[in-house]
Protein backbone atom coordinates (compact mmCIF):
# COMPACT_ATOMS: atom_id res chain seq x y z
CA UNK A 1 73.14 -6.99 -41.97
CA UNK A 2 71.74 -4.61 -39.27
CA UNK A 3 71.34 -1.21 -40.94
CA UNK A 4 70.38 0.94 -37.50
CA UNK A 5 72.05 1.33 -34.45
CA UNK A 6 70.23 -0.88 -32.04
CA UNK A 7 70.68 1.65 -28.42
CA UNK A 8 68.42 -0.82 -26.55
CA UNK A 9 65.12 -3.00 -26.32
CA UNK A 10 62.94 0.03 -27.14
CA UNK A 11 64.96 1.15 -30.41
CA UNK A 12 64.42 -2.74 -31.57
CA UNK A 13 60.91 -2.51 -30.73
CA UNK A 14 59.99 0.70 -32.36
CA UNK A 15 61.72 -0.63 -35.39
CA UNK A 16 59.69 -3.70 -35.17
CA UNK A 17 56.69 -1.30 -35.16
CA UNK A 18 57.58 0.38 -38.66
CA UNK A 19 59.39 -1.73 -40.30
CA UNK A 20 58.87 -1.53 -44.36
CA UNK A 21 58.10 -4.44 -46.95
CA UNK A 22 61.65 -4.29 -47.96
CA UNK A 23 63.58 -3.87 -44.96
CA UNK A 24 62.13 -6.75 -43.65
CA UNK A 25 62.17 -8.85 -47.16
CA UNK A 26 65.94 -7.61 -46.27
CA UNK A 27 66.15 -9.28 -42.77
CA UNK A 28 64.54 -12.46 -43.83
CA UNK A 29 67.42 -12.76 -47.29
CA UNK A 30 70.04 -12.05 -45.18
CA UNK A 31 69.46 -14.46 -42.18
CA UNK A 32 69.07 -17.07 -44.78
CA UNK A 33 72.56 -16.22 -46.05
CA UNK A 34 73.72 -16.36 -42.33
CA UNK A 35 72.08 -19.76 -41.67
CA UNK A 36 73.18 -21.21 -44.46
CA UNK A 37 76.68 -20.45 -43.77
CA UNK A 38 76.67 -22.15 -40.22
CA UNK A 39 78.60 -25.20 -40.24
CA UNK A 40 81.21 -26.27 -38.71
CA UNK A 41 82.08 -23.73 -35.69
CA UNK A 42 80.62 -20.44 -35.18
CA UNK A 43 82.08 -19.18 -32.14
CA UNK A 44 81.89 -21.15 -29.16
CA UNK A 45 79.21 -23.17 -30.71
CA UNK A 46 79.88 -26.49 -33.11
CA UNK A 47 77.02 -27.37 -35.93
CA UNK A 48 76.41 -30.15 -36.98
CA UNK A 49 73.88 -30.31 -39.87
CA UNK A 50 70.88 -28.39 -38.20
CA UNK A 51 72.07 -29.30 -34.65
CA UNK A 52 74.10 -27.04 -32.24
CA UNK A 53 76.34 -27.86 -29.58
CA UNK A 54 76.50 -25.48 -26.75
CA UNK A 55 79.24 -25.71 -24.67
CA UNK A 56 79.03 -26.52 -20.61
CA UNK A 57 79.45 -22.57 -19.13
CA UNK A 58 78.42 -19.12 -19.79
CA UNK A 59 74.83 -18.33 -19.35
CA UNK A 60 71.65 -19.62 -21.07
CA UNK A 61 68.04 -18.44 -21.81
CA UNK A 62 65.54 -20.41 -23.22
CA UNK A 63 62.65 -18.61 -24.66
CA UNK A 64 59.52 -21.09 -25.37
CA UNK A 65 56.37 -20.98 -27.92
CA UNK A 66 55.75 -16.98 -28.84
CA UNK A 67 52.77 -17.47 -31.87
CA UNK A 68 53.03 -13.65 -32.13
CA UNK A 69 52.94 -12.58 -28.56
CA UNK A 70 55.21 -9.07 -28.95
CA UNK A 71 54.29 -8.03 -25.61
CA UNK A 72 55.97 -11.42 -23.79
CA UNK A 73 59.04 -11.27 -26.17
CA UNK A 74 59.39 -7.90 -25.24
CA UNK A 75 59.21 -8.62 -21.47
CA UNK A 76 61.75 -11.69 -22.12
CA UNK A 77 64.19 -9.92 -23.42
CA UNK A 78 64.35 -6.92 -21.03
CA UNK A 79 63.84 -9.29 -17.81
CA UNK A 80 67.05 -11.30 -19.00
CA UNK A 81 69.31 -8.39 -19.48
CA UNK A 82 70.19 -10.89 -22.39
CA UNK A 83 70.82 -7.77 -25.07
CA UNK A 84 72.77 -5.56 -22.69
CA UNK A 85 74.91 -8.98 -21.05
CA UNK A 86 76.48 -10.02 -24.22
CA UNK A 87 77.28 -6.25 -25.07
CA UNK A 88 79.54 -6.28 -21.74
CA UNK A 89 81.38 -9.58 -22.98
CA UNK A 90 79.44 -11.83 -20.96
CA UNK A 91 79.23 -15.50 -22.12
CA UNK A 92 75.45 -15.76 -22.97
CA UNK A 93 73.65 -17.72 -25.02
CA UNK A 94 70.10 -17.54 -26.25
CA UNK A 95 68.20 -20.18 -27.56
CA UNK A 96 64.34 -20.14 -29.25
CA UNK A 97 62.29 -23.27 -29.00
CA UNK A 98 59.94 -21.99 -31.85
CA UNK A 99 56.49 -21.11 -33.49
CA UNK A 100 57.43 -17.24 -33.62
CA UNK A 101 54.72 -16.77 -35.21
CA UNK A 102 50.56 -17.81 -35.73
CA UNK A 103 47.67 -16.81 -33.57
CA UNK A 104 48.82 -13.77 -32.80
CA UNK A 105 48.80 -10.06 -34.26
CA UNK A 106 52.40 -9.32 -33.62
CA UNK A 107 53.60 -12.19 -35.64
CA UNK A 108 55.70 -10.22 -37.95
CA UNK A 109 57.27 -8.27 -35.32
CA UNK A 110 58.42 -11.29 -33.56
CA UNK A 111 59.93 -12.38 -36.76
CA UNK A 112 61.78 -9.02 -36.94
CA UNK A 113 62.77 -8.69 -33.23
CA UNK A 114 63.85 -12.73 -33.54
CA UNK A 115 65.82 -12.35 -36.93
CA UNK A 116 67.45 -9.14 -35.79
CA UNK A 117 68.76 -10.27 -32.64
CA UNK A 118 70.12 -13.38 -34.93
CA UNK A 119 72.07 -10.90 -36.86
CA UNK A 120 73.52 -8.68 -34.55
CA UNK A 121 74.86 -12.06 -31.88
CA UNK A 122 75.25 -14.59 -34.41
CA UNK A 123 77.36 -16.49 -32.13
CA UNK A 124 75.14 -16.27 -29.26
CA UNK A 125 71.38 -16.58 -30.91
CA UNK A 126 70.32 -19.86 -31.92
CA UNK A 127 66.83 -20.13 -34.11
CA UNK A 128 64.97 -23.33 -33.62
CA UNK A 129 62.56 -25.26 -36.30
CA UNK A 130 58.83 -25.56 -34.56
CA UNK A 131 55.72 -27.43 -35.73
CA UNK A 132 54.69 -23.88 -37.19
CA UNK A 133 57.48 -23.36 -39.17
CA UNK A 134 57.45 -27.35 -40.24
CA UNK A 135 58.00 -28.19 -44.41
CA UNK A 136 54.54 -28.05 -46.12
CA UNK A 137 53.09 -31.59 -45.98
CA UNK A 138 53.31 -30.89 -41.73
CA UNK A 139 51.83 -27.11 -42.29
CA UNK A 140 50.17 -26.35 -38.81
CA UNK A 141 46.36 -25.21 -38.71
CA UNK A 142 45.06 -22.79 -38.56
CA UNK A 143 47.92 -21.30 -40.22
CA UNK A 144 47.29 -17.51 -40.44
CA UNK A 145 50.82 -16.08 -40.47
CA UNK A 146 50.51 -15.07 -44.37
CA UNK A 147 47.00 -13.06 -43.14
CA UNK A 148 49.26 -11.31 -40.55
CA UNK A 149 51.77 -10.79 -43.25
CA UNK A 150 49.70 -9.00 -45.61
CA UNK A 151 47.62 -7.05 -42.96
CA UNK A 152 51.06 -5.45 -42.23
CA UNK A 153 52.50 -5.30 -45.30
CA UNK A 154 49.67 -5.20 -47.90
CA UNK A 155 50.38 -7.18 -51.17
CA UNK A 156 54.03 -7.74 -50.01
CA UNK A 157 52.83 -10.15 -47.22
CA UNK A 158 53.24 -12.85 -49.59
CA UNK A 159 56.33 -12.63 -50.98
CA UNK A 160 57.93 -11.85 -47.10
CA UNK A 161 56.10 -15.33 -46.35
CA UNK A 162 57.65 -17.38 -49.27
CA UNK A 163 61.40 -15.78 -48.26
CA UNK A 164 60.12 -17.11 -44.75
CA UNK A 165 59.09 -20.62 -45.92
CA UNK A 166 62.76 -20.76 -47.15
CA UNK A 167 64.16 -19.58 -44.03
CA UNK A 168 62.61 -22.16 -41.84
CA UNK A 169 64.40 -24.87 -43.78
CA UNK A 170 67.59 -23.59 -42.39
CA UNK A 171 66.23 -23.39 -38.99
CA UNK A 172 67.63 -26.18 -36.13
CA UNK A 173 66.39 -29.45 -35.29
CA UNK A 174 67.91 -29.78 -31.69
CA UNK A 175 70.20 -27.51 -29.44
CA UNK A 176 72.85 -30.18 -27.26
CA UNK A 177 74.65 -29.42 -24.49
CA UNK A 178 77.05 -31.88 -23.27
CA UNK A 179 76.03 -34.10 -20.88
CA UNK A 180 73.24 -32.00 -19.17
CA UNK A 181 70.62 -30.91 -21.99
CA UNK A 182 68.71 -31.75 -25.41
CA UNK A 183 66.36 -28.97 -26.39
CA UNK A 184 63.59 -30.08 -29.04
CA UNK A 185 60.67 -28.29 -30.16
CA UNK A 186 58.24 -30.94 -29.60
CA UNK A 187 59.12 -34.61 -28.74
CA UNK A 188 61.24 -37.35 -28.81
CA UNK A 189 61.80 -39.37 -32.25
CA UNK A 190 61.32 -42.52 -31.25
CA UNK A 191 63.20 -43.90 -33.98
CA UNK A 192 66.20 -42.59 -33.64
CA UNK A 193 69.53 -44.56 -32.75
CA UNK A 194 72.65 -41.85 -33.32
CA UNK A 195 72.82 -37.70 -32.70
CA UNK A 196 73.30 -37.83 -36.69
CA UNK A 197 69.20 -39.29 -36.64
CA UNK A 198 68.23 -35.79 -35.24
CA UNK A 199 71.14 -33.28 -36.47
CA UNK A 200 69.77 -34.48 -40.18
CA UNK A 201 66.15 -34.94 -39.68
CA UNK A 202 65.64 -32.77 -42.05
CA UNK A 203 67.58 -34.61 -45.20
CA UNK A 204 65.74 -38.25 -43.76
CA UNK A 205 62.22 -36.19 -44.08
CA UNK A 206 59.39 -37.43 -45.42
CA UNK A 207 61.31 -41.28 -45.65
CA UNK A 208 61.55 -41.29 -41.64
CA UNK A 209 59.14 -39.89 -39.13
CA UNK A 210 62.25 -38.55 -36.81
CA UNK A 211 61.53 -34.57 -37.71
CA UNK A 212 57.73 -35.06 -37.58
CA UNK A 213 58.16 -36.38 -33.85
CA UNK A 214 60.93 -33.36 -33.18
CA UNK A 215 58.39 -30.68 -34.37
CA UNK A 216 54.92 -32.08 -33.18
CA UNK A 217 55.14 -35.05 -30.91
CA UNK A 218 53.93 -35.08 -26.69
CA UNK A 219 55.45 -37.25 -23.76
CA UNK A 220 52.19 -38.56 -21.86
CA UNK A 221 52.22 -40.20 -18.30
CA UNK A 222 51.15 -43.10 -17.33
CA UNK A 223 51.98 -44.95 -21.00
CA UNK A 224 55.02 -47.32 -22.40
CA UNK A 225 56.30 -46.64 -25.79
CA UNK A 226 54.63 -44.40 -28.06
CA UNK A 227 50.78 -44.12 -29.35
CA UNK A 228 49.46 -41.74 -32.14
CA UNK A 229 48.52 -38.32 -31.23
CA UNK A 230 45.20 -36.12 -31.50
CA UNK A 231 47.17 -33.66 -33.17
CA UNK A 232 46.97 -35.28 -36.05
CA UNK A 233 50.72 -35.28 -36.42
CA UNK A 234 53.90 -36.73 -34.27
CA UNK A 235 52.85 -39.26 -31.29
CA UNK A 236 52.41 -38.98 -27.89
CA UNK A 237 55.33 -40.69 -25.98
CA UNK A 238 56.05 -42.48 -22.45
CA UNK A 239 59.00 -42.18 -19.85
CA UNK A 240 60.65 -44.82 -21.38
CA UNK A 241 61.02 -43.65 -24.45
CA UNK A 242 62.27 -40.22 -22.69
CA UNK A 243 64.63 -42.41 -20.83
CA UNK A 244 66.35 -44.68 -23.51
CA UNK A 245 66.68 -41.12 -25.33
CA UNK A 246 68.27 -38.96 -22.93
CA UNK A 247 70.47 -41.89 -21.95
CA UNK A 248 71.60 -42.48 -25.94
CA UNK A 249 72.76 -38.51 -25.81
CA UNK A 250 74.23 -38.46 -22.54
CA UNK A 251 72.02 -36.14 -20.92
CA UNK A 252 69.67 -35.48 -18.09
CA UNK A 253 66.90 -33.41 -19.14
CA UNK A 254 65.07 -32.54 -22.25
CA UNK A 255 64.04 -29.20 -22.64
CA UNK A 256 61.36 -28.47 -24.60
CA UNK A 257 57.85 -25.97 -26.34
CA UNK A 258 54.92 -26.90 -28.17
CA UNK A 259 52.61 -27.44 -25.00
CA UNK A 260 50.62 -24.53 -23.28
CA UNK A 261 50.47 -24.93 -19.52
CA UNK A 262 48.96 -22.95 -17.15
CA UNK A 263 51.53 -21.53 -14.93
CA UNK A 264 53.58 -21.45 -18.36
CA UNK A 265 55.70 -24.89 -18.06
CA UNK A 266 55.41 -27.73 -16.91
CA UNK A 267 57.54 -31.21 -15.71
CA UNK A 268 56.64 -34.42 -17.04
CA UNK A 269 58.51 -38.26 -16.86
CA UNK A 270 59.37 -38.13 -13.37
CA UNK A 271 61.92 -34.97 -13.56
CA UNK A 272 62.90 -35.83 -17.28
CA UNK A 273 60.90 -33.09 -19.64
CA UNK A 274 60.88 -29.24 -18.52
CA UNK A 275 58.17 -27.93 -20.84
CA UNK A 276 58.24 -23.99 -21.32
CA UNK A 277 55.47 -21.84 -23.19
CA UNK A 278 56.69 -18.42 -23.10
CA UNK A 279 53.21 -16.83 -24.87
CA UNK A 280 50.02 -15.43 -22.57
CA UNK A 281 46.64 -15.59 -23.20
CA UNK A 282 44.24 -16.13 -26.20
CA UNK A 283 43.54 -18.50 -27.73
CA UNK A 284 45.33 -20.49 -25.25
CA UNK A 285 44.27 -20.95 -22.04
CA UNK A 286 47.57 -20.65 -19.76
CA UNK A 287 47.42 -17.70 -17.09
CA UNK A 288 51.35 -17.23 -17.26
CA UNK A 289 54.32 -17.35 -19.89
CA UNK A 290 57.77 -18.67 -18.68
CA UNK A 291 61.26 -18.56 -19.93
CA UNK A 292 64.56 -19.87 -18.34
CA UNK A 293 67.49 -18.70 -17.46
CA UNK A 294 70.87 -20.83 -15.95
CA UNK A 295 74.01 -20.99 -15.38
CA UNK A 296 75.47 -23.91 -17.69
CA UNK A 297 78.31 -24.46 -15.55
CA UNK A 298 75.73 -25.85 -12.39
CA UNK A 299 75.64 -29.30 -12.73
CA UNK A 300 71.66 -30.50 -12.79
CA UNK A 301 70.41 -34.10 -12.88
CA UNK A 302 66.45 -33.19 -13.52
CA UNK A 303 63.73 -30.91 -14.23
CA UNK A 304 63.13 -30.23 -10.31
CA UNK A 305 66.23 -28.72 -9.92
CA UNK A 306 66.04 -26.48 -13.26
CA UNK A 307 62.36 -25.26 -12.13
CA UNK A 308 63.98 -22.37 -9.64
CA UNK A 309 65.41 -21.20 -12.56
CA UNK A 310 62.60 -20.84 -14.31
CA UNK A 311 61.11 -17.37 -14.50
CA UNK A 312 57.10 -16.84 -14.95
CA UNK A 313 55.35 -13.41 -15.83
């Protein structure tokens, strides 16, 4: 568990900063534990397998693609209030998208920042699974989080990134909240025909595709159905397929990573996809990061209406 007193943002941060091998070997070993143990209920939330169901009210943020970006983590978290709101009671929930880390310096103090925050609101932090954290036959490239590792922690770096390889098995497939939202990483799985298909992903992996297309896959406009991808990996997807899957869940919008965009998201499938990318700069080529933030108790029927909450930087 936590071993400081966390004051605020900037006691996290420094810690972040000068963090040692073990502490953070710590961290990792213990959020494992934690994640492992989530079944069930854990506080407002219900699990099921690797996916968790938020429930209708209370606040939400929504934190997209990071790959190592301290500096817009940083900003996220002190522009929500999130930190300081659930200290006062207030019903807040905060949800990652993935790919803490990769292509970027401050990788491993995302990871600690990230993990932390997991520890010390349990109830309120939910980790997601991205294509950089995928199982090793879907490894991402270039894939230089054990270089970032080891610059930071010298010989160490490896054995923090094998206790991280373990924790992103424990990581979630999907974030659901009744009958307004699916967040995935990446895409639809086409496949799919029950909530069970995505909560256990995971367990069906390599034998179906259905986590492959969660971690890596792309809606496209202007196709039907679903063609392969030039990532290599997952398959871009049309407005159909978006359709028959939001209608299967009982939703209205899916919520999603994985994409760089300019202005920092983007809306795709006439209103369907809200596509957030919360990292700036090198080596991609979007001007802006964006997170959101909303009430869960306002009822909206598409991504048009969730853009005003959206919050760029």
């Amino acid at each position: 568990m936590v071993s400081f007193k966390v004051k605020d943002l900037r006691t996290l941060t420094d810690k972040a900063m000068k963090t040692t091998a073990n502490e953070f070997i710590r961290l990792v070993e213990d959020t494992v534990q934690l994640l492992a143990k989530e079944r069930g209920r854990v506080g407002n939330l219900r699990i099921e397998g690797r996916l968790a169901h938020v429930p209708p009210r209370g606040e939400l943020t929504v934190v997209g693609d990071l790959h190592g970006d301290l500096e817009s983590l940083v900003h996220v978290l002190g522009d929500s209030g999130f930190i300081e709101g659930v200290r006062r009671g207030k019903d807040s929930y905060l949800v990652f998208l993935g790919d803490y880390g990769d292509r970027g310096f401050g990788s491993p103090e995302v990871y600690y920042i990230v993990l932390t925050l997991k520890e010390m609101f349990p109830e309120n932090v939910v980790l997601m699974r991205g294509n950089h954290e995928g199982p090793e036959d879907l490894l991402a490239y270039p894939h230089d989080l054990p270089i970032n590792l080891q610059r930071k922690f010298g010989e160490s770096g490896l054995s923090i990134y094998r206790n991280l390889r373990e924790l992103f098995d424990y990581l979630y497939n999907a974030v659901l909240v009744d009958e307004s939202y699916i967040l995935i990483h990446g895409g639809v799985p086409s496949g799919v025909s029950t909530i069970e298909d995505i909560a256990y992903a995971h367990e069906k992996h390599p034998r179906e595709r259905y986590l492959e297309e969660i971690l890596w896959s792309d809606p496209e406009e202007g196709i039907k159905g679903t063609y392969s991808s030039p990532r290599g990996a997952g398959k871009l997807f049309g407005e159909d397929v978006t359709e028959r899957f939001l209608k299967m869940l009982g939703v209205n919008v899916l919520i999603r990573g994985h994409e760089p965009s300019r202005e920092g998201f983007k809306i795709n499938h006439g209103g369907r996809i809200l596509t957030l990318f919360s990292r700036r700069g090198p080596p991609y080529y979007n001007d802006h990061g964006a997170y959101l933030r909303l009430s869960l108790s306002k009822p909206v029927k598409d991504a048009m209406q969730l853009k005003q909450f959206v919050r760029t930087f």
